[in-house]
Protein backbone atom coordinates (compact mmCIF):
# COMPACT_ATOMS: atom_id res chain seq x y z
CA UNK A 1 0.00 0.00 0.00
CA UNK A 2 3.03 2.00 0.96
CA UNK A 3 4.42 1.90 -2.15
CA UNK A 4 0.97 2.23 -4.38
CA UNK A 5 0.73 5.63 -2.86
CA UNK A 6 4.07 6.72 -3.36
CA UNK A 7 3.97 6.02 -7.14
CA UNK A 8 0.34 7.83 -7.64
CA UNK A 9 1.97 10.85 -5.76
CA UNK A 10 4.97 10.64 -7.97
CA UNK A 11 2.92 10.82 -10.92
CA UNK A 12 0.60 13.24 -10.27
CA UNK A 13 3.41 15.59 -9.09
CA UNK A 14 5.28 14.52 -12.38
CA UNK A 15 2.40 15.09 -14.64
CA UNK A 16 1.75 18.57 -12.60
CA UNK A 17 5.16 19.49 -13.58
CA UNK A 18 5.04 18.93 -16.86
CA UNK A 19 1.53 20.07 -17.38
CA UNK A 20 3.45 23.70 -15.82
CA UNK A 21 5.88 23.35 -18.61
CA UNK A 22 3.31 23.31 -21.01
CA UNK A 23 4.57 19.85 -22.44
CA UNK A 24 2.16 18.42 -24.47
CA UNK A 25 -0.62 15.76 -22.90
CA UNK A 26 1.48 16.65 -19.65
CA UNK A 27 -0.10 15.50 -16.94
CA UNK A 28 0.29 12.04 -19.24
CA UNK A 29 3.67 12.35 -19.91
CA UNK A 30 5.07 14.32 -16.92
CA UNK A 31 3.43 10.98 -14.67
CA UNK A 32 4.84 8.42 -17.13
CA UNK A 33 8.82 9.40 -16.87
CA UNK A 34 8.69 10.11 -13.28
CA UNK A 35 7.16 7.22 -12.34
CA UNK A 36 9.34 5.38 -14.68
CA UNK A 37 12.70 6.94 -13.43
CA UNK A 38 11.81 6.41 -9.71
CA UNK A 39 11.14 2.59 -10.71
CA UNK A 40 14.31 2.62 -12.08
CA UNK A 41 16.30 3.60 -9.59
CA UNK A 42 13.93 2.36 -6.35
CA UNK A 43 12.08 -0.63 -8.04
CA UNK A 44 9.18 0.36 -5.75
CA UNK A 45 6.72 1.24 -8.36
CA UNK A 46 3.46 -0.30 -8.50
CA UNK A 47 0.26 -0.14 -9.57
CA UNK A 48 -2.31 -3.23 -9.33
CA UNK A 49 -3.55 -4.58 -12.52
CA UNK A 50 -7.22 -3.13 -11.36
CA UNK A 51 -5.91 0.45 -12.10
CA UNK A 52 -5.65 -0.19 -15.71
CA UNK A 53 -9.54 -1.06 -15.55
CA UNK A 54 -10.22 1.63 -13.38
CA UNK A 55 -8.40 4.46 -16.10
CA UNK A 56 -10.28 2.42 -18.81
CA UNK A 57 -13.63 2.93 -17.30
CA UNK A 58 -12.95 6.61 -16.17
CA UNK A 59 -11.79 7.83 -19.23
CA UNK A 60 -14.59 6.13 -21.02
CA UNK A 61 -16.68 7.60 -18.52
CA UNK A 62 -15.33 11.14 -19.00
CA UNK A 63 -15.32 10.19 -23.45
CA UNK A 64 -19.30 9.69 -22.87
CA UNK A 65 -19.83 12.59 -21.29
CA UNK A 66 -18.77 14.62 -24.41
CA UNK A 67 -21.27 12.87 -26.78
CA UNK A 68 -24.39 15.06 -27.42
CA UNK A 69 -27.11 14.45 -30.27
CA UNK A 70 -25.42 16.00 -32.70
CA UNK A 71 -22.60 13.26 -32.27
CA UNK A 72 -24.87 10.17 -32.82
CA UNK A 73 -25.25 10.91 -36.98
CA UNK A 74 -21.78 11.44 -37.33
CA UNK A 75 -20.09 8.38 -35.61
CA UNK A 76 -21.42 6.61 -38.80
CA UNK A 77 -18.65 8.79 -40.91
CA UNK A 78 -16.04 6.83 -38.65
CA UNK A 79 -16.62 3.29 -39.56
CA UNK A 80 -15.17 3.46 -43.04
CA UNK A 81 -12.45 5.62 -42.07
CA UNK A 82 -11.63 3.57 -39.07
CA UNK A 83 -11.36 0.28 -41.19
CA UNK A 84 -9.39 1.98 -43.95
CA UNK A 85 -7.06 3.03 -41.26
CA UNK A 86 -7.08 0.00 -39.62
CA UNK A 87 -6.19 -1.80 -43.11
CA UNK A 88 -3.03 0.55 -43.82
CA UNK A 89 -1.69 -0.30 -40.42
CA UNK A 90 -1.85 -3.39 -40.75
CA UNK A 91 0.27 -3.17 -43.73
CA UNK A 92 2.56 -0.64 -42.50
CA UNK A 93 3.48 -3.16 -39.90
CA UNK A 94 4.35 -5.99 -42.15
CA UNK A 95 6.64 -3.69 -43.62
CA UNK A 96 8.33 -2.74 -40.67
CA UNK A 97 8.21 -6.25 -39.43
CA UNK A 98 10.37 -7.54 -42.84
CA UNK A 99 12.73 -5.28 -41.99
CA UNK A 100 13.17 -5.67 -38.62
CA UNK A 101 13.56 -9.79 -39.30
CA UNK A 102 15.67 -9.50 -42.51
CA UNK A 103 18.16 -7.01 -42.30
CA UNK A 104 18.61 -7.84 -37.86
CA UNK A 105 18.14 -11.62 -37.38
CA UNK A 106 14.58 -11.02 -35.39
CA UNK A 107 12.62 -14.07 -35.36
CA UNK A 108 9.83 -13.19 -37.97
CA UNK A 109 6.90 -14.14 -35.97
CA UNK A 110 8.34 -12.04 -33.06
CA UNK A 111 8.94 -9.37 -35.23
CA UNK A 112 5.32 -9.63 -36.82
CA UNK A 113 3.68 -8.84 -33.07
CA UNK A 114 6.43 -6.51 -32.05
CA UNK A 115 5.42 -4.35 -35.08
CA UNK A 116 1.57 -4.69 -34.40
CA UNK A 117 -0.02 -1.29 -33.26
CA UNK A 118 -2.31 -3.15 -31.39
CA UNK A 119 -2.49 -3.44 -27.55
CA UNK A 120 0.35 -4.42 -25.56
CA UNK A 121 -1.35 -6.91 -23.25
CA UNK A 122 -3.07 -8.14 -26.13
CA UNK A 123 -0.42 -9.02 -28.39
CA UNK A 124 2.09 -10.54 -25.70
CA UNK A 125 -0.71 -13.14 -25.15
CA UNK A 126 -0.94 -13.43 -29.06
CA UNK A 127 2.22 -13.45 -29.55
CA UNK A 128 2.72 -16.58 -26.59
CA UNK A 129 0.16 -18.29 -28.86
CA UNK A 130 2.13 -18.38 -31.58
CA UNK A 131 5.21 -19.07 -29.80
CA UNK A 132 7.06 -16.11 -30.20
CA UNK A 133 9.51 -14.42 -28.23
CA UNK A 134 7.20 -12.67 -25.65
CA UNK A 135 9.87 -10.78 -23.49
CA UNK A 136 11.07 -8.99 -27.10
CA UNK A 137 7.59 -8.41 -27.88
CA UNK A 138 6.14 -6.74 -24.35
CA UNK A 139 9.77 -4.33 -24.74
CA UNK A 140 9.07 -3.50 -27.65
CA UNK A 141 5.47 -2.78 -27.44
CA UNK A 142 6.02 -1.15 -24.59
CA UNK A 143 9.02 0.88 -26.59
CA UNK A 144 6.06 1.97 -29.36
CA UNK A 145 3.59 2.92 -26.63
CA UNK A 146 5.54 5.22 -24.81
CA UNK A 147 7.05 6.69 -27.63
CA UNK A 148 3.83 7.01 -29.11
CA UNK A 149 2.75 8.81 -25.84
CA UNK A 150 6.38 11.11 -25.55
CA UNK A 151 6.38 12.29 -29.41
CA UNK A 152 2.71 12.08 -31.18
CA UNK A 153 1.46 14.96 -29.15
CA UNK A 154 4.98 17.10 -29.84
CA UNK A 155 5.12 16.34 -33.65
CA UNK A 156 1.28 16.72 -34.01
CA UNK A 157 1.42 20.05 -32.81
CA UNK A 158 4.57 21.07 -35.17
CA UNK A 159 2.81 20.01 -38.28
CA UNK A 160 -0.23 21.35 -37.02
CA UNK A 161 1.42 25.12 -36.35
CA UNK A 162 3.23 24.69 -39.80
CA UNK A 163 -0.10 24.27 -41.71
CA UNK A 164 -2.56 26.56 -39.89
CA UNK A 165 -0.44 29.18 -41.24
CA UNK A 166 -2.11 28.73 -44.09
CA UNK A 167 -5.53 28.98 -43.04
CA UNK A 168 -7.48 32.08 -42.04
CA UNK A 169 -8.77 30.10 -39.40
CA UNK A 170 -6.77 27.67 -37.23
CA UNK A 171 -9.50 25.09 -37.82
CA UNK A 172 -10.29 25.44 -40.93
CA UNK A 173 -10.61 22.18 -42.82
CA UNK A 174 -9.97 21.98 -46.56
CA UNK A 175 -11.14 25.76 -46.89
CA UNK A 176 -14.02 26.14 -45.97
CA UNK A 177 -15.40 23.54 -43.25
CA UNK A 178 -15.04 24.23 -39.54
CA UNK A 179 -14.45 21.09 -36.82
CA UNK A 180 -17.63 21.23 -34.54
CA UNK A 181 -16.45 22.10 -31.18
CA UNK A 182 -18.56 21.15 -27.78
CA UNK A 183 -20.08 23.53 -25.79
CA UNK A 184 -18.86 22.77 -22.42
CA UNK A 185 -21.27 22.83 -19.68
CA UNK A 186 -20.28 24.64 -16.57
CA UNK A 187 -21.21 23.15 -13.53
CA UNK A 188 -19.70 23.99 -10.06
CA UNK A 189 -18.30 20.62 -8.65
CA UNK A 190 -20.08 21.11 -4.88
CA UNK A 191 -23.50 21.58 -6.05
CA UNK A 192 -23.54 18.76 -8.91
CA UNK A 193 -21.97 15.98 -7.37
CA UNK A 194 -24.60 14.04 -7.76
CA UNK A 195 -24.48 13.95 -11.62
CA UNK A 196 -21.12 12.90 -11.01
CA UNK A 197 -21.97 10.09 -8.55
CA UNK A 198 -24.76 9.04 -11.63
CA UNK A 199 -22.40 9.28 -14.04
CA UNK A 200 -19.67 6.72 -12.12
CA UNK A 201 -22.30 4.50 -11.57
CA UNK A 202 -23.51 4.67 -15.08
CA UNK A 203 -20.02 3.82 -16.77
CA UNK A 204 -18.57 2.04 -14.22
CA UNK A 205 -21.51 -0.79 -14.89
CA UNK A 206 -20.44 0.07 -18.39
CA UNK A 207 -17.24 -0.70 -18.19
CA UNK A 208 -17.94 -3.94 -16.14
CA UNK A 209 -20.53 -5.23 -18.78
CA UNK A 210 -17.38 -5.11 -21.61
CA UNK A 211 -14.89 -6.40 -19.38
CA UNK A 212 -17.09 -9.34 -18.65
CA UNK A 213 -18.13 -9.82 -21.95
CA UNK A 214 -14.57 -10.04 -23.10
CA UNK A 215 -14.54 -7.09 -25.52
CA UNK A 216 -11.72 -5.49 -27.19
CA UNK A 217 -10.74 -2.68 -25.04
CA UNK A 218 -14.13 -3.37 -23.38
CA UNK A 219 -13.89 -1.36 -20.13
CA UNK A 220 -13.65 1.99 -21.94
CA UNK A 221 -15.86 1.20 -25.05
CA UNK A 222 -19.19 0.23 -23.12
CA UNK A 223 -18.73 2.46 -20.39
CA UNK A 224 -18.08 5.29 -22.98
CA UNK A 225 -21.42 4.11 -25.05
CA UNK A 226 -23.36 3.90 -21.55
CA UNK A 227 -22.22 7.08 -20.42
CA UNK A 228 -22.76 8.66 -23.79
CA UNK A 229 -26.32 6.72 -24.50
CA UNK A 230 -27.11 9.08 -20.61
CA UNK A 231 -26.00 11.78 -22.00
CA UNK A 232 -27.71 11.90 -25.41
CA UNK A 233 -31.31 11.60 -23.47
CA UNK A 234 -30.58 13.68 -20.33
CA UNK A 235 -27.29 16.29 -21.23
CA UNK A 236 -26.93 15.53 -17.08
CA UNK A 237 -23.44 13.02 -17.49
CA UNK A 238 -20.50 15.12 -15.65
CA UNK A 239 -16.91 14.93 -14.99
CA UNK A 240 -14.86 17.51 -13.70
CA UNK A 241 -11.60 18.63 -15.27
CA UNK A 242 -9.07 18.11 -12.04
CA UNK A 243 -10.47 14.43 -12.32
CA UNK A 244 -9.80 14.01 -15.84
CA UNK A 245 -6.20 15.09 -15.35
CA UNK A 246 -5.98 12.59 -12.49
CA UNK A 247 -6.88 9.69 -14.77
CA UNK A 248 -4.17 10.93 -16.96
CA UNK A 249 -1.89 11.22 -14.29
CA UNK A 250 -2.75 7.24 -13.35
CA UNK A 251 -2.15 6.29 -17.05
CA UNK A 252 0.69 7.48 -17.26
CA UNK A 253 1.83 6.03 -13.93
CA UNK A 254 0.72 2.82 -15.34
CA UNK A 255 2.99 3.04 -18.30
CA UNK A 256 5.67 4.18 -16.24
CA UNK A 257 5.72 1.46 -13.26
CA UNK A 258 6.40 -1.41 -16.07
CA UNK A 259 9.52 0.28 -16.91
CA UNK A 260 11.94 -1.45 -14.34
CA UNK A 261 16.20 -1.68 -14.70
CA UNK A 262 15.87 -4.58 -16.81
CA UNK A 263 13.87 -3.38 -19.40
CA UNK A 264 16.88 -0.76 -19.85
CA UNK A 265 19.71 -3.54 -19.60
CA UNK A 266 18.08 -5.45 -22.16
CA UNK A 267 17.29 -2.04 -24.69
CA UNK A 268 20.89 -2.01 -25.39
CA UNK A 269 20.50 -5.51 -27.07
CA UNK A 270 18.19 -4.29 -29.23
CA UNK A 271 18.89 -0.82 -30.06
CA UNK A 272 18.48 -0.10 -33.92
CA UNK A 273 15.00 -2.63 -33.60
CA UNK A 274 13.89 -0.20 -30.96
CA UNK A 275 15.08 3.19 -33.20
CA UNK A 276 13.27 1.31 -36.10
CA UNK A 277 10.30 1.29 -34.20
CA UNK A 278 10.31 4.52 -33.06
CA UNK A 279 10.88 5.95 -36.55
CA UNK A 280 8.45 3.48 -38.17
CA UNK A 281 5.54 4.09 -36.06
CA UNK A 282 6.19 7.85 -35.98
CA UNK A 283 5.94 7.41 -39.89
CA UNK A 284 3.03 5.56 -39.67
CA UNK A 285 1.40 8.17 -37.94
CA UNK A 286 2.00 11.09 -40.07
CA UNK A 287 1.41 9.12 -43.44
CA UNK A 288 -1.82 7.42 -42.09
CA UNK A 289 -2.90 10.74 -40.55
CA UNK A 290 -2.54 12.62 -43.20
CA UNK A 291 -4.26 10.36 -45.35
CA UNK A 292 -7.42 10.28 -43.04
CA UNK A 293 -7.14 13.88 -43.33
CA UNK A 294 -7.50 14.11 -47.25
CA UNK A 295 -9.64 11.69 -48.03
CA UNK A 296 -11.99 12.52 -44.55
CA UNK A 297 -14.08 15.84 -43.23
CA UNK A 298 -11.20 15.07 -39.62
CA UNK A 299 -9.60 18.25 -38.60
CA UNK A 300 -5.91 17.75 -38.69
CA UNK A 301 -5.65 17.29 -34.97
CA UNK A 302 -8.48 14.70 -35.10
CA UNK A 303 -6.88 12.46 -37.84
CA UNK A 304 -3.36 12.08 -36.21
CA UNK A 305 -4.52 11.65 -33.37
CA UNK A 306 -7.25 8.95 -34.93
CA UNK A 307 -4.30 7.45 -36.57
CA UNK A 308 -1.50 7.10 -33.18
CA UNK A 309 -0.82 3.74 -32.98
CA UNK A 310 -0.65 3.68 -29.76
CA UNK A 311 -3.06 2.92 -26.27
CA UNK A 312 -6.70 3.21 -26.75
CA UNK A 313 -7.37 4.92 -23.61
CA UNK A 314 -3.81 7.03 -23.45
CA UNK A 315 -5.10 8.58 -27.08
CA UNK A 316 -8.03 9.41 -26.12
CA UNK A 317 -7.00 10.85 -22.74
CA UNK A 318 -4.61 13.34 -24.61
CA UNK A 319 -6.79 14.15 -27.71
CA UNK A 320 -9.08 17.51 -26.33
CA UNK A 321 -5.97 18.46 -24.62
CA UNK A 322 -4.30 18.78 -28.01
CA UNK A 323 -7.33 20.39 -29.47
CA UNK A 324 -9.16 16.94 -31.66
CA UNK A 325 -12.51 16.11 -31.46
CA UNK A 326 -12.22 13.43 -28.48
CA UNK A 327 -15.52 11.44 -29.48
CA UNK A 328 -14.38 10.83 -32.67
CA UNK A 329 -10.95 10.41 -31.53
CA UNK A 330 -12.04 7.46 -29.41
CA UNK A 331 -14.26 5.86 -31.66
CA UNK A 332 -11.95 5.07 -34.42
CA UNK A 333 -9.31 4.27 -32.10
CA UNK A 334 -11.79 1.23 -30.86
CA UNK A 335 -12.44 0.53 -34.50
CA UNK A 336 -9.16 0.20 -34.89
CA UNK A 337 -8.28 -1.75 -31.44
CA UNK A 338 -11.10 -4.13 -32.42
CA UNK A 339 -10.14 -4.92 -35.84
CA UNK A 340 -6.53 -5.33 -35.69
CA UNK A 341 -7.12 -7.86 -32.92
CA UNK A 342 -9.23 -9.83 -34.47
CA UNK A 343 -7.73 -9.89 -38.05
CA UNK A 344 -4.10 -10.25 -37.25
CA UNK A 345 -4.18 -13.71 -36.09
CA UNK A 346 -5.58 -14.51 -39.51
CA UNK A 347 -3.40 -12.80 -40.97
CA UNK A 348 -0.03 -14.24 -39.17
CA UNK A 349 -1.38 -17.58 -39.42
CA UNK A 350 -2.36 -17.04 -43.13
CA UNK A 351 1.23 -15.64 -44.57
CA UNK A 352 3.86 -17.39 -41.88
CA UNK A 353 1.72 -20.43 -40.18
């Protein structure tokens, strides 16, 4: 207990830090490498595997709360988009996989899930399935997930500053269409705490009903549709802002506490497959993105973001932070999550089984 509280004070005083510096998803980041450095040099971080379902369901929570009517017509624009997406990745990390096996002696199938911008829990177990090397697999996942986490937000907002100097309005898509913003309500914590007690309740059975049913990133997904459904008939779902930069806080601190002196022993084994990670998914990112931007009515934000390979819930924590259209944000993100995790095994066992 002694040491669960030290590492959520750590993090929240990390992520307050960097949230102070004006680092990008701070609270996120700022949690994840000071949580990571003290486990590093204490090896006293921990969080129970319960937290992870805990951030799931609160940020799905807080997710639903930002659905309103106008939001139900246009979730069917993501489907398409989020499959398309979903399909490129896929590809993308084939790619990067042949590389990885062929030109440094990788193991292919190991290579395959290293590569996959799916979930990190998920594709260890896959990848012990197929008999692959699961200790390269969870470093390296873990490798693409923080570094999604450290430099999505940073490069986002570079390309983003580059090209709004070209618009008359800094979100102005393609000339002439605006991204729909929320209007946030303003309640005062103290005399509406019990639409945020209603709102717990609602997605935290949510959140149970997916992680009992076995869904793909279930937690956040049905707590986020419960949450939203409540919201959509009542506009009375609330969540504060000092507890949605808590939950970051606790994801990153999640992140952070698997990082241990081992991990770091081990990274200098597999340096250049860890840079061509890095660089590949980074890659991925902005070619994907901008692709979903083109072809799709996404503000630029909203479409890299849409198209970070990395966790389901840390993307979505960090996308109205960074300006995107969270809702949307999340929902192709579970598109994603959903269909990568169900098609890669067919694929893997198709082309190298």
């Amino acid at each position: 207990m002694e040491n669960l509280i030290i590492t959520v004070i750590i993090g929240i005083i990390g992520g307050y830090i960097a949230d102070r510096k004006k680092v990008p998803a701070g609270f996120m980041v700022g949690s994840l490498f000071a949580v990571a450095i003290f486990n590093i040099i204490c090896n006293r971080a921990i969080l129970p595997v319960q937290f992870r379902f805990i951030t799931q369901v609160a940020t799905g929570t807080y997710l639903g709360t930002k659905f309103s009517q106008k939001d139900v017509s246009s979730l069917k624009k993501v489907l398409i988009p989020g499959i398309f997406m979903s399909i490129l990745m896929i590809v993308f990390s084939l790619l990067l996989s042949y590389v990885m096996s062929k030109g440094f002696g990788i193991d292919r199938i190991t290579a395959v899930f290293a590569s996959s911008p799916g979930g990190l829990m998920d594709m260890s177990l896959l990848a012990h399935e197929f008999n692959a090397n699961t200790s390269q697999v969870a470093l390296l996942q873990l490798i693409r997930m923080i570094s999604v986490i450290i430099f999505v937000p940073f490069f986002s907002r570079k390309i983003y500053g580059k090209i709004k100097t070209n618009k008359k309005d800094i979100f102005e898509k393609k000339g002439n269409e605006k991204v729909k913003t929320h209007v946030l309500k303003q309640y005062n914590f103290m005399d509406n705490y019990d639409l945020l007690v209603i709102t717990v309740i609602i997605g935290t059975i949510g959140g149970l009903v997916g992680y009992f049913l076995k869904i793909p990133a279930g937690a956040m997904s049905c707590s986020m549709l419960m949450v939203a459904t409540y919201n959509v008939k009542t506009e009375k779902a609330y969540m504060p802002l000092p507890l949605r930069k808590i939950i970051q806080s606790i994801g990153g601190a999640l992140i952070g506490s698997r990082v241990n002196m081992n991990d770091v022993v081990e990274m200098k084994t597999l340096v250049i497959p860890i840079f061509i990670i890095i660089i590949g998914f980074l890659l991925m990112n902005i070619i994907v993105g901008f692709l979903l931007y083109k072809t799709t009515n996404f503000s630029l934000m909203t479409a890299f973001l849409s198209a970070a390979p990395g966790g389901m819930s840390d993307i979505a924590i960090m996308a109205e932070d960074l300006g995107a259209d969270g809702s949307q944000v999340a929902m192709i993100q579970f598109i994603r999550v959903c269909f990568i995790i169900s098609i890669y095994p067919i694929v893997i066992k198709f082309l190298f089984v």
